[in-house]
Protein backbone atom coordinates (compact mmCIF):
# COMPACT_ATOMS: atom_id res chain seq x y z
CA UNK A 1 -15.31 87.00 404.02
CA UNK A 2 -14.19 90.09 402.68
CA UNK A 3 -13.95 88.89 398.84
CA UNK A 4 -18.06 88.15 399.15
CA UNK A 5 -18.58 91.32 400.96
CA UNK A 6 -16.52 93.94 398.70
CA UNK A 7 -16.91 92.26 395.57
CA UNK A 8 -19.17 94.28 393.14
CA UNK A 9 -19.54 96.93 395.51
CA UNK A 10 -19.51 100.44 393.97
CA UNK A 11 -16.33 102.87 395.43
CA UNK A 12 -15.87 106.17 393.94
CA UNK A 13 -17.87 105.56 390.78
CA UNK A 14 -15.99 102.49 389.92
CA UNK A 15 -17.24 98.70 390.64
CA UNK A 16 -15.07 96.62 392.33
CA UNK A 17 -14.08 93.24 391.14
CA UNK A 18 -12.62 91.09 394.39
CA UNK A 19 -10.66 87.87 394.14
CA UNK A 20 -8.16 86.17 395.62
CA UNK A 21 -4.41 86.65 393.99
CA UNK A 22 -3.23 83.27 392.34
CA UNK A 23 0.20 83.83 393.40
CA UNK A 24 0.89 83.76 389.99
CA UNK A 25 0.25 86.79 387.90
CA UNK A 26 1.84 89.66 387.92
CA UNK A 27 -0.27 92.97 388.37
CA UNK A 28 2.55 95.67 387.37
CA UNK A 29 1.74 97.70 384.96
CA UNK A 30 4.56 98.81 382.40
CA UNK A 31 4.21 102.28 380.96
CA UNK A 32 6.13 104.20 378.08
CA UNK A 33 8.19 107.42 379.20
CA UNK A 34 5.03 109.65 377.71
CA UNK A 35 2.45 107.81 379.60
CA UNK A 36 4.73 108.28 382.67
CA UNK A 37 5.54 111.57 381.88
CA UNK A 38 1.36 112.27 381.41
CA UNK A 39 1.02 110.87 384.54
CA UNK A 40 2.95 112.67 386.49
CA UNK A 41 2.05 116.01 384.75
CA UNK A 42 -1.90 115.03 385.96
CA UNK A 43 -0.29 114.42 389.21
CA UNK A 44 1.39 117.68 389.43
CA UNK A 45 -1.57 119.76 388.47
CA UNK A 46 -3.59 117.97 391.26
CA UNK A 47 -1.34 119.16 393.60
CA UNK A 48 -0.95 122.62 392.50
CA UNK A 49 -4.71 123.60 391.67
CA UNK A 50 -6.74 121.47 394.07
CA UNK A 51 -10.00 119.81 393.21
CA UNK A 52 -10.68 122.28 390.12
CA UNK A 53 -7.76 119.89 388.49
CA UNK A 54 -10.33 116.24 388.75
CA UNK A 55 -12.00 115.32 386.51
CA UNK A 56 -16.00 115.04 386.49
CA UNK A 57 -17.35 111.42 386.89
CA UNK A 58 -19.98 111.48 384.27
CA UNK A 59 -23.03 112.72 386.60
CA UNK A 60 -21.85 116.08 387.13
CA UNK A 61 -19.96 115.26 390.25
CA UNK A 62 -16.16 115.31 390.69
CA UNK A 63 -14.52 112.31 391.99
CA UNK A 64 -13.78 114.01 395.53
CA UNK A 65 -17.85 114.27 395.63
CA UNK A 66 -18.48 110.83 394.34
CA UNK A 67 -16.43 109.53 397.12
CA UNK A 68 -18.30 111.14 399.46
CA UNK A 69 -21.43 110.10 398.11
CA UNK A 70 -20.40 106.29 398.27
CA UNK A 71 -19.07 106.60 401.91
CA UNK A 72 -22.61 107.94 402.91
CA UNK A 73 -24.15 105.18 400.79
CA UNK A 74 -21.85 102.68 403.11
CA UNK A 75 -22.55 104.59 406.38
CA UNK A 76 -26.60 103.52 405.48
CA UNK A 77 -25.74 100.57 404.59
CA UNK A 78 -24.24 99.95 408.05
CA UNK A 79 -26.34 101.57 409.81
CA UNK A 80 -24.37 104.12 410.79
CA UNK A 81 -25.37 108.36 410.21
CA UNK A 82 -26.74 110.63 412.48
CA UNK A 83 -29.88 109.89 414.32
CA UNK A 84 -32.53 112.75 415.49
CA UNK A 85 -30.05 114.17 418.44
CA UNK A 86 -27.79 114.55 415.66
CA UNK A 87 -25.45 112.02 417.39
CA UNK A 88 -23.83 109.19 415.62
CA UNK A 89 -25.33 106.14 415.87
CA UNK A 90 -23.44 102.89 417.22
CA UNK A 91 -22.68 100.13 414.69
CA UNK A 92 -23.20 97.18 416.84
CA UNK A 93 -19.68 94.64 416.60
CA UNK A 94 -21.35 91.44 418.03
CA UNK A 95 -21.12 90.32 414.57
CA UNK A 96 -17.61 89.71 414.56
CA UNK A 97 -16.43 91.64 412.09
């Protein structure tokens, strides 16, 4: 049930691709010492200057804003968000999820 629901969904600015692991292939990725080393670098600067260090997704946004934009997308989706008392609404979990 979750591979139907999550696959092609939209998360951060990326679409998802869902399917279940064959068992067979392996996933790791193998990197040289200057892709590790750039890596970590990107990593470090994250750290040290904050959000200034992301990078923009394309539309202007950062990725810390395109998250946020996708998690409200999903809170509508589920019917969740603030109603007019400004209280959060209920999702309802008869559905069995």
């Amino acid at each position: 049930m979750c591979i139907a629901r999550m696959d092609q969904r939209w998360y951060a600015g990326r679409q998802l691709s869902v399917e279940a692991w064959d068992g067979i292939t392996n996933f790791q990725i193998e990197e040289t010492d200057q892709e590790r080393e750039q890596r970590l670098q990107k990593w470090e600067n994250f750290l040290t200057e904050g959000e200034s260090a992301q990078e923009e997704d394309g539309k202007g946004r950062t990725e810390s804003a395109a998250v946020e934009v996708d998690e409200k997308v999903r809170e509508e989706e589920e019917g969740e968000g603030d109603d007019e008392d400004g209280d959060k609404d209920s999702v309802d979990q008869s559905e069995g999820y």
